[in-house]
PDB file of N, CA and C in Angstrom:
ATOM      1  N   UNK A   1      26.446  28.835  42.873  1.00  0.00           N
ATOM      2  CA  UNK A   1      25.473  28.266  41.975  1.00  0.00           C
ATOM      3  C   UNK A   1      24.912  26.999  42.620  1.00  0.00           C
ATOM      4  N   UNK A   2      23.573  26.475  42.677  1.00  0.00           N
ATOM      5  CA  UNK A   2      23.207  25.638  42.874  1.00  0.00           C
ATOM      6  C   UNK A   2      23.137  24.456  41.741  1.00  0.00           C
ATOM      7  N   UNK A   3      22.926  23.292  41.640  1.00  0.00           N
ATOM      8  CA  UNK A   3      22.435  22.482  40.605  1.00  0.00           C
ATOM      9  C   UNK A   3      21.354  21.467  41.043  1.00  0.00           C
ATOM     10  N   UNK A   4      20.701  21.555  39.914  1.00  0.00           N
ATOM     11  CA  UNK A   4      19.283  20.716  40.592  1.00  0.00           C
ATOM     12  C   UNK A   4      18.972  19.636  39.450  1.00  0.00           C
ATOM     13  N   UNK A   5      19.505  18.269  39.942  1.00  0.00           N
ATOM     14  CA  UNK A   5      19.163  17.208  38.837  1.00  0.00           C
ATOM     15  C   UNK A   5      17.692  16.663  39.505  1.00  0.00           C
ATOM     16  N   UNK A   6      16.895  16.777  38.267  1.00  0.00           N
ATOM     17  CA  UNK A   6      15.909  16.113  37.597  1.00  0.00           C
ATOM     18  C   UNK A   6      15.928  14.576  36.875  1.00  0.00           C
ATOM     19  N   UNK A   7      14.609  14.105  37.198  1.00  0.00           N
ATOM     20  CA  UNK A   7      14.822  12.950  36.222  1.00  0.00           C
ATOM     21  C   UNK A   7      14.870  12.658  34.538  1.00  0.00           C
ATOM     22  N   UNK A   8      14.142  13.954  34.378  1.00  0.00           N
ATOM     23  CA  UNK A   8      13.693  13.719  32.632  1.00  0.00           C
ATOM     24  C   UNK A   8      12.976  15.541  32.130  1.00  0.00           C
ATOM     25  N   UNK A   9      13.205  15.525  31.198  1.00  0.00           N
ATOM     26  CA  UNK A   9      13.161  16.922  30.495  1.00  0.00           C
ATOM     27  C   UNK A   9      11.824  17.599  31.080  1.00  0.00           C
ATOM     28  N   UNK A  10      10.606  16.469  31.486  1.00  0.00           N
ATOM     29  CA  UNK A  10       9.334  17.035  31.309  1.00  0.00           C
ATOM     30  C   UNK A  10       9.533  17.617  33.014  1.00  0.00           C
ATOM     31  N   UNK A  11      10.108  16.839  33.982  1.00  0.00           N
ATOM     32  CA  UNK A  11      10.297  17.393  35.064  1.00  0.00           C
ATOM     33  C   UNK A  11      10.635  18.771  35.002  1.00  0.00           C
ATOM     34  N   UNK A  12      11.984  18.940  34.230  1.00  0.00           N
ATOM     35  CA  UNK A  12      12.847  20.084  34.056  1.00  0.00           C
ATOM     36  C   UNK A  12      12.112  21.444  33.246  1.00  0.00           C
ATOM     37  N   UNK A  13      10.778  21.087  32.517  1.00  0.00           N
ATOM     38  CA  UNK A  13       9.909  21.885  32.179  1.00  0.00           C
ATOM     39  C   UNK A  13       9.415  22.416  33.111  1.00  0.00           C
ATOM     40  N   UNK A  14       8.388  21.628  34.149  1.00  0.00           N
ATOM     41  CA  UNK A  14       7.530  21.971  35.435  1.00  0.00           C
ATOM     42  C   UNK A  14       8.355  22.489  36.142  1.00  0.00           C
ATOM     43  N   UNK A  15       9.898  22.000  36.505  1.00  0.00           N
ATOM     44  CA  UNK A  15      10.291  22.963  37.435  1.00  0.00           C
ATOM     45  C   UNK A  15      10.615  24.456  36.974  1.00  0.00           C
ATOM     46  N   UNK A  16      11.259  24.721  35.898  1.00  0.00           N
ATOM     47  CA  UNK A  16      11.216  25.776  35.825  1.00  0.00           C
ATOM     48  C   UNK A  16      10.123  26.843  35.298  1.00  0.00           C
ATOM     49  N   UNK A  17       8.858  26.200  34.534  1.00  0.00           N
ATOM     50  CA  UNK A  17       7.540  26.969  34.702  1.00  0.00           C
ATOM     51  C   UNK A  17       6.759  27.219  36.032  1.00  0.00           C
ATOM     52  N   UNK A  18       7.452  26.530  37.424  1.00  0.00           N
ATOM     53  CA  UNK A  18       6.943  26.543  38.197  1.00  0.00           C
ATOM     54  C   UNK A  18       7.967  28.366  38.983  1.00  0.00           C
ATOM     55  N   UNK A  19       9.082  27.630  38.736  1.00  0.00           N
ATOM     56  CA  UNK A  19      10.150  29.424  39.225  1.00  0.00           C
ATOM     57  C   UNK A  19       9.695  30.188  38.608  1.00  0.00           C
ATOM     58  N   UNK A  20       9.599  30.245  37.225  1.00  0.00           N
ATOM     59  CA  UNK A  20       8.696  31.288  36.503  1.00  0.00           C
ATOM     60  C   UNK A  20       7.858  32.147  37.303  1.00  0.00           C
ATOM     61  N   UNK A  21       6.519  31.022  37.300  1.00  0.00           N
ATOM     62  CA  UNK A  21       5.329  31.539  37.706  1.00  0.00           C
ATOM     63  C   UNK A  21       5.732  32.020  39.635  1.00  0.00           C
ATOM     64  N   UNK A  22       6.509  31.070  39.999  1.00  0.00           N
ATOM     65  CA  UNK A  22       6.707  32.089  41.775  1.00  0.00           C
ATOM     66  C   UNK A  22       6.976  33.505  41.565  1.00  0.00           C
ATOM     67  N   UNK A  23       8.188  33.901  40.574  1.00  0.00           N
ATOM     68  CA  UNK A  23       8.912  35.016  40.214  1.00  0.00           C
ATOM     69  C   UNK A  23       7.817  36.058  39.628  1.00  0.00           C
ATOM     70  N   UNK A  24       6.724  35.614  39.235  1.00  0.00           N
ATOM     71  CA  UNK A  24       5.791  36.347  38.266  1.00  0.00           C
ATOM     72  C   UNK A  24       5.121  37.041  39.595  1.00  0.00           C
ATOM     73  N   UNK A  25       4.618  35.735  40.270  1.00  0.00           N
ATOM     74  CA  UNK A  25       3.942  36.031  41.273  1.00  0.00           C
ATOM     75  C   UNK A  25       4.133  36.878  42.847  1.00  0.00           C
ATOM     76  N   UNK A  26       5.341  36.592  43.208  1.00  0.00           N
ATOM     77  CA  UNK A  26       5.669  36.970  44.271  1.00  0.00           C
ATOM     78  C   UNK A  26       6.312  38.709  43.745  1.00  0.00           C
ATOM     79  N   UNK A  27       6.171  39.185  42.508  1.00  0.00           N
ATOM     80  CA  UNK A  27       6.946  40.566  42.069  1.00  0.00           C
ATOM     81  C   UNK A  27       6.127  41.274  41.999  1.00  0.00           C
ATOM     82  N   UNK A  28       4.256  40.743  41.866  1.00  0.00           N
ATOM     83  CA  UNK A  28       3.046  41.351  41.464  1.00  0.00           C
ATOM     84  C   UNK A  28       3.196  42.579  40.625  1.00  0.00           C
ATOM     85  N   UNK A  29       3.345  42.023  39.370  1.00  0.00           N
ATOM     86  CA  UNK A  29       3.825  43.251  38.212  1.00  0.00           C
ATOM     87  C   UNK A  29       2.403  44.003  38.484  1.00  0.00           C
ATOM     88  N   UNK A  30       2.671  45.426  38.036  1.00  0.00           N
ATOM     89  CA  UNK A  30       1.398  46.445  37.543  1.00  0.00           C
ATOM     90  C   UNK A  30       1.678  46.884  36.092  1.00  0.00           C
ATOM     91  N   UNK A  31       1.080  47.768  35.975  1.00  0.00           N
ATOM     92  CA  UNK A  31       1.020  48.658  34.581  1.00  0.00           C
ATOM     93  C   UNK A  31       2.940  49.854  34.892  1.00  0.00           C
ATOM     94  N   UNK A  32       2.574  50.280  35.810  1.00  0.00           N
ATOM     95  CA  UNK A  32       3.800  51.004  35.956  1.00  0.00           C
ATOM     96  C   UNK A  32       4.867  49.933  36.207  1.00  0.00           C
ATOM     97  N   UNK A  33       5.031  49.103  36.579  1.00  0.00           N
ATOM     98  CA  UNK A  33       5.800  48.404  37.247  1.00  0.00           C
ATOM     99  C   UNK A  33       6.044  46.805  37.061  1.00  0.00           C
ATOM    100  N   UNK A  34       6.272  46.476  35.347  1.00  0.00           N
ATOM    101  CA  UNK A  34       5.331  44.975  34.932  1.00  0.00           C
ATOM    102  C   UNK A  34       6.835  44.578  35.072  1.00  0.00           C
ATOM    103  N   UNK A  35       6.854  42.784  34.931  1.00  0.00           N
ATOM    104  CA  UNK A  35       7.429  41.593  34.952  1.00  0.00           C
ATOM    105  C   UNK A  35       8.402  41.790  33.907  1.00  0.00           C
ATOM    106  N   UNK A  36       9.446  41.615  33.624  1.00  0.00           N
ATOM    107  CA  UNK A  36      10.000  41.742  32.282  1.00  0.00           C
ATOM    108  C   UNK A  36      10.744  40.368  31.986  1.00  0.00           C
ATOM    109  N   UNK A  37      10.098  39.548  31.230  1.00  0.00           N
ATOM    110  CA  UNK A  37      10.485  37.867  31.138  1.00  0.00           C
ATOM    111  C   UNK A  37      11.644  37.769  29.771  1.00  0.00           C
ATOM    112  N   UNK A  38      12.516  37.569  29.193  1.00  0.00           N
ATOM    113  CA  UNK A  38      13.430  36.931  28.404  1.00  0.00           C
ATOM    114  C   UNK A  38      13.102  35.856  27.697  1.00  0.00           C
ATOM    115  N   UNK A  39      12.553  35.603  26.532  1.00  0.00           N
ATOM    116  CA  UNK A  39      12.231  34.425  25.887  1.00  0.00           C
ATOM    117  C   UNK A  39      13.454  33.713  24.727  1.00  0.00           C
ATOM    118  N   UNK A  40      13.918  32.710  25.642  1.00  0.00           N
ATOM    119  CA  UNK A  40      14.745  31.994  24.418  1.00  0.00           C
ATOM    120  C   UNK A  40      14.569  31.391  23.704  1.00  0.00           C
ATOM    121  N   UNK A  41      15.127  31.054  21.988  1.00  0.00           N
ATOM    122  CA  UNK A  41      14.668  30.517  21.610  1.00  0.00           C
ATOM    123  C   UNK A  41      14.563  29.127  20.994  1.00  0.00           C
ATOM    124  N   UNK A  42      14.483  28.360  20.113  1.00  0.00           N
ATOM    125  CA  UNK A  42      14.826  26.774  19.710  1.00  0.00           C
ATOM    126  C   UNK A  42      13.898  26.064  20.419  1.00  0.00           C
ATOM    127  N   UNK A  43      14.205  24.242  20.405  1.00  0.00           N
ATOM    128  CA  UNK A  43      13.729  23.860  20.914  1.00  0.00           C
ATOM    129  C   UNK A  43      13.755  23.793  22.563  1.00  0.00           C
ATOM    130  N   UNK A  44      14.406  23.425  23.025  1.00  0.00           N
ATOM    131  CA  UNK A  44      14.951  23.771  24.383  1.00  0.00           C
ATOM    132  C   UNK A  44      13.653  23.972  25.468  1.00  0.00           C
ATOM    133  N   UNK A  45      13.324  25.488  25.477  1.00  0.00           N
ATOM    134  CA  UNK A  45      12.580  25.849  26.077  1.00  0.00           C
ATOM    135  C   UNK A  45      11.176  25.620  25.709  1.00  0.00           C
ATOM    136  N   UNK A  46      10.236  24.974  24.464  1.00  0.00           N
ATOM    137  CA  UNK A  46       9.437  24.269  24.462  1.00  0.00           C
ATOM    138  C   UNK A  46       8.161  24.202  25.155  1.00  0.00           C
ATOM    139  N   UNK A  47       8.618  23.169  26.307  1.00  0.00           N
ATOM    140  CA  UNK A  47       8.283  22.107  27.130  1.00  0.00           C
ATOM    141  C   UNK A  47       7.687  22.936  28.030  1.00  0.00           C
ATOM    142  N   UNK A  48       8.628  23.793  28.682  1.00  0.00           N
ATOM    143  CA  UNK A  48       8.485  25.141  29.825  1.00  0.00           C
ATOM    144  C   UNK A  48       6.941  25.985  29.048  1.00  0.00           C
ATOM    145  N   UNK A  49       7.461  26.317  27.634  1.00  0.00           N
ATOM    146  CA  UNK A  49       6.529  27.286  27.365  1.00  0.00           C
ATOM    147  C   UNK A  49       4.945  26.789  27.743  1.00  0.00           C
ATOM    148  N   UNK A  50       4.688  24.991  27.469  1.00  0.00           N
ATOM    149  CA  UNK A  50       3.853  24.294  27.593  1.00  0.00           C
ATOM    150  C   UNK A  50       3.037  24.547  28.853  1.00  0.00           C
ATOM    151  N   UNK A  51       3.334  24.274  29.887  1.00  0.00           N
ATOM    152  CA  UNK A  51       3.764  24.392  31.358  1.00  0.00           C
ATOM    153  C   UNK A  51       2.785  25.847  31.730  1.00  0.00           C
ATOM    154  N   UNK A  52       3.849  26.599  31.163  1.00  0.00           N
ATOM    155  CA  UNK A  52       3.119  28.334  31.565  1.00  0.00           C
ATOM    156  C   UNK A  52       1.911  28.157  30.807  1.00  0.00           C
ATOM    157  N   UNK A  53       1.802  27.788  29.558  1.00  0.00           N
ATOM    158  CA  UNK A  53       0.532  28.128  29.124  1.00  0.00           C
ATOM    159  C   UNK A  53      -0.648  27.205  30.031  1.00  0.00           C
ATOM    160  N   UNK A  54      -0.149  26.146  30.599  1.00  0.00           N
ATOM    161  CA  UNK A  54      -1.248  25.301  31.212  1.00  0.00           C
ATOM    162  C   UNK A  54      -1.763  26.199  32.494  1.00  0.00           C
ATOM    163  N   UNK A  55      -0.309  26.301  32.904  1.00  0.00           N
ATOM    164  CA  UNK A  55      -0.794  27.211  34.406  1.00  0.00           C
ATOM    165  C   UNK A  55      -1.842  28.416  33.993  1.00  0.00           C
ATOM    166  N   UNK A  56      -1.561  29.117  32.344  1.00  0.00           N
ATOM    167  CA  UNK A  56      -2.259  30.532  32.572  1.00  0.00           C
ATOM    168  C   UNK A  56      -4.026  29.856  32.426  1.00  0.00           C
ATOM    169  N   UNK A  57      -3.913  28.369  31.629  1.00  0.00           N
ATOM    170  CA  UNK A  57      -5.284  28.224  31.258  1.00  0.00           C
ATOM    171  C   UNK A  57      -6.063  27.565  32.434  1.00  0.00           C
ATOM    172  N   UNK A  58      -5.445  27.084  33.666  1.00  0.00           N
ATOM    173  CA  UNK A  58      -5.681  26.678  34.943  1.00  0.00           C
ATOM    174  C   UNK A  58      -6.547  27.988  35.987  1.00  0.00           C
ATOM    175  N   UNK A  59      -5.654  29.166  35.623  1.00  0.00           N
ATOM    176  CA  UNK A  59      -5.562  30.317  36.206  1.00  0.00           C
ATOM    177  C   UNK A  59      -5.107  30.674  37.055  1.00  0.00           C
ATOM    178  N   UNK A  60      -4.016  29.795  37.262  1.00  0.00           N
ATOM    179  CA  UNK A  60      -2.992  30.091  38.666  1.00  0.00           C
ATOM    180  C   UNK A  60      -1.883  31.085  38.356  1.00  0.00           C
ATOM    181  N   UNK A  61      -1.810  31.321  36.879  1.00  0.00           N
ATOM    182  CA  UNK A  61      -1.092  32.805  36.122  1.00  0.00           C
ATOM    183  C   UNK A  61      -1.414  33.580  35.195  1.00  0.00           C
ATOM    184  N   UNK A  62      -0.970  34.617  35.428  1.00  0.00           N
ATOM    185  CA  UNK A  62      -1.758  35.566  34.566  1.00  0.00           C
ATOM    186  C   UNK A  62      -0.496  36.481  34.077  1.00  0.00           C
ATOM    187  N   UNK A  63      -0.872  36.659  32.529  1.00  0.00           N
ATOM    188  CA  UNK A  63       0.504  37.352  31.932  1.00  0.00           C
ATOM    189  C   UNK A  63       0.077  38.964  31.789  1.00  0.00           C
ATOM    190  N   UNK A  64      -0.780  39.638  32.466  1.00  0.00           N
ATOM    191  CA  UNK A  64      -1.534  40.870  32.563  1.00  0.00           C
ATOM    192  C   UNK A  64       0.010  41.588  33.221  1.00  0.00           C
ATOM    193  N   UNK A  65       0.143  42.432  32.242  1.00  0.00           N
ATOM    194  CA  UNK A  65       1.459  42.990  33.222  1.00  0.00           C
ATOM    195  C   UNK A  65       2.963  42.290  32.847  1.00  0.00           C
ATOM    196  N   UNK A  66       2.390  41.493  32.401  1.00  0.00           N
ATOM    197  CA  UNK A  66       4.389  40.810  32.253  1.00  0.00           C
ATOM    198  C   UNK A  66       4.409  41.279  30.752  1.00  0.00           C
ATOM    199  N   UNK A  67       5.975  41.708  30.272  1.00  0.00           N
ATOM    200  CA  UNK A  67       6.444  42.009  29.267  1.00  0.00           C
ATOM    201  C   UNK A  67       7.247  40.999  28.970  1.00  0.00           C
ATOM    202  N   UNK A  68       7.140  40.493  27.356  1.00  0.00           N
ATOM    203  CA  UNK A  68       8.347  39.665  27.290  1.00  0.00           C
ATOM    204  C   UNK A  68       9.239  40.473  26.424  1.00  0.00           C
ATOM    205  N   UNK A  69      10.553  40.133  25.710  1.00  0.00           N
ATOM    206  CA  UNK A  69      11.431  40.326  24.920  1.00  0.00           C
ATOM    207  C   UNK A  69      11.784  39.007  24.212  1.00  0.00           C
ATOM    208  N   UNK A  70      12.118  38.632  22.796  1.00  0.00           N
ATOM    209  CA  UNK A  70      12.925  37.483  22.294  1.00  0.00           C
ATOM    210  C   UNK A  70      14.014  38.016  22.707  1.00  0.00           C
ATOM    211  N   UNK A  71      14.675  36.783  22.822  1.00  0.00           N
ATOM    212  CA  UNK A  71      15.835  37.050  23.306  1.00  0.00           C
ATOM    213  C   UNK A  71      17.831  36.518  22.347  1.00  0.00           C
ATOM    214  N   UNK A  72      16.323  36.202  20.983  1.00  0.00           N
ATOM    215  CA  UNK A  72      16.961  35.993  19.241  1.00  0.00           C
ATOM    216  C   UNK A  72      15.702  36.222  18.358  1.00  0.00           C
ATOM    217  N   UNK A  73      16.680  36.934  17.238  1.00  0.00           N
ATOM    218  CA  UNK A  73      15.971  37.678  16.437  1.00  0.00           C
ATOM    219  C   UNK A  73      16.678  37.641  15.120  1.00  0.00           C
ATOM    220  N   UNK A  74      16.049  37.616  14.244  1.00  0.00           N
ATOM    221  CA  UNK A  74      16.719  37.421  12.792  1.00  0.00           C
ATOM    222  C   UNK A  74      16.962  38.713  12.155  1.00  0.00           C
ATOM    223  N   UNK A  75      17.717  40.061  11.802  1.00  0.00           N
ATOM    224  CA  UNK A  75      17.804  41.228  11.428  1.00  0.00           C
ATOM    225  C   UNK A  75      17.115  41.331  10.171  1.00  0.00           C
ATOM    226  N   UNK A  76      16.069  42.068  10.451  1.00  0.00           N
ATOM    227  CA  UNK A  76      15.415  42.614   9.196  1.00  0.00           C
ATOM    228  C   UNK A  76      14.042  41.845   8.773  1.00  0.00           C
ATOM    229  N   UNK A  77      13.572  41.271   9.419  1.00  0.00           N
ATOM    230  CA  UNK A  77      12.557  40.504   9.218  1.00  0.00           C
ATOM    231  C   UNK A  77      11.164  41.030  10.227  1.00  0.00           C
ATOM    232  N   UNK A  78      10.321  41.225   9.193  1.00  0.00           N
ATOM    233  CA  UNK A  78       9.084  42.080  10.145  1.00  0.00           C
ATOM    234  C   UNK A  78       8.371  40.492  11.077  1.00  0.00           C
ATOM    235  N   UNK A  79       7.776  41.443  12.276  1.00  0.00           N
ATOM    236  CA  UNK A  79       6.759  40.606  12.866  1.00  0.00           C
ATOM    237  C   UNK A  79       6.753  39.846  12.440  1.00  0.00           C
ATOM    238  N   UNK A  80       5.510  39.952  11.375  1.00  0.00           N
ATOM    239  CA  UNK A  80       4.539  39.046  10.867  1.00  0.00           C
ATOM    240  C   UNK A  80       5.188  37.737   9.812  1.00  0.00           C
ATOM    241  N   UNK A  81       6.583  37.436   9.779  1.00  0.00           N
ATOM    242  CA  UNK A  81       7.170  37.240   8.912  1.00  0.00           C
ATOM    243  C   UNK A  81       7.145  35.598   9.566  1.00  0.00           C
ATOM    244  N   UNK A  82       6.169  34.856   9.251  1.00  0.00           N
ATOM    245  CA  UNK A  82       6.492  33.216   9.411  1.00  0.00           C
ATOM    246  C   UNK A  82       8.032  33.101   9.944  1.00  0.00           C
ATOM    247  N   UNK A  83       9.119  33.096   9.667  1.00  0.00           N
ATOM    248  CA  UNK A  83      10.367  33.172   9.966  1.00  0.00           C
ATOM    249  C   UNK A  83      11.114  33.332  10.958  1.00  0.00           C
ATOM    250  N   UNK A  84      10.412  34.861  11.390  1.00  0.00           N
ATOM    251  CA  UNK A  84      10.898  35.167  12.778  1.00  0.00           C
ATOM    252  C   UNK A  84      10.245  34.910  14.033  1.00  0.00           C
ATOM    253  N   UNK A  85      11.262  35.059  15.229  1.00  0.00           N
ATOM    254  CA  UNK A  85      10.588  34.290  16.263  1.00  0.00           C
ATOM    255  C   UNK A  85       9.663  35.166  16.968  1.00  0.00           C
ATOM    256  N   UNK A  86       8.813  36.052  16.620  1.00  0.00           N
ATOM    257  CA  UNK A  86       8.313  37.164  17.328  1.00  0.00           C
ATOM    258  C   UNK A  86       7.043  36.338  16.789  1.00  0.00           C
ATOM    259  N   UNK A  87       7.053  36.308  15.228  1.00  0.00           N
ATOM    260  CA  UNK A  87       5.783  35.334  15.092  1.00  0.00           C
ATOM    261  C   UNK A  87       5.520  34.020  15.714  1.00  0.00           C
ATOM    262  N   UNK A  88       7.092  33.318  15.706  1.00  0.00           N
ATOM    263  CA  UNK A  88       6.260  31.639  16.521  1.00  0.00           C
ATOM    264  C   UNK A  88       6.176  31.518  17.425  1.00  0.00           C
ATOM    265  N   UNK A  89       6.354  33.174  18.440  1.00  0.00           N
ATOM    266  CA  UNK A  89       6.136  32.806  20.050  1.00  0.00           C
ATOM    267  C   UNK A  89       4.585  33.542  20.340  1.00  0.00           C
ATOM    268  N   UNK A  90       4.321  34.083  19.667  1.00  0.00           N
ATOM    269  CA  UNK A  90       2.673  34.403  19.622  1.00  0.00           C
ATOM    270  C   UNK A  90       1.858  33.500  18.813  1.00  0.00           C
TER     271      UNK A  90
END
């Protein structure tokens, strides 16, 4: 295992929206063959989500092809349900 100290959370965002986006990039998802990303949830990851969305609105990423999954889920609660996290990550 490696460990990589940072100075402060917002660093620790950029760096890992930055592995993200290499991993996105260097795998060149297709339609047969897309990205399959893990989304956790709470606050935590946040900051990161921030990050990717800047890069996608920059255009240095593109989520064409990547699949995500939550990676927590509340049983029994549709989509659309304010509540669950399928709604507050869209």
């Amino acid at each position: 295992m490696r460990v990589i100290i940072l100075k402060n959370a917002d660093e620790v965002a950029r760096w890992s929206a930055y592995q993200i986006t290499k991993k996105i990039l260097k795998f060149k998802p297709t339609r047969e063959k897309p990205f399959v990303l893990g989304l956790p949830t709470g606050s935590t990851p946040l900051a990161t989500y921030r990050e990717l969305i800047n890069l996608y609105n920059e255009g240095i990423l593109s989520f064409e092809n990547v699949v995500t999954f939550n990676m927590d889920e509340y049983v029994g609660l549709k989509p659309e349900d304010p509540q669950s996290y399928h709604y507050f990550i869209k």
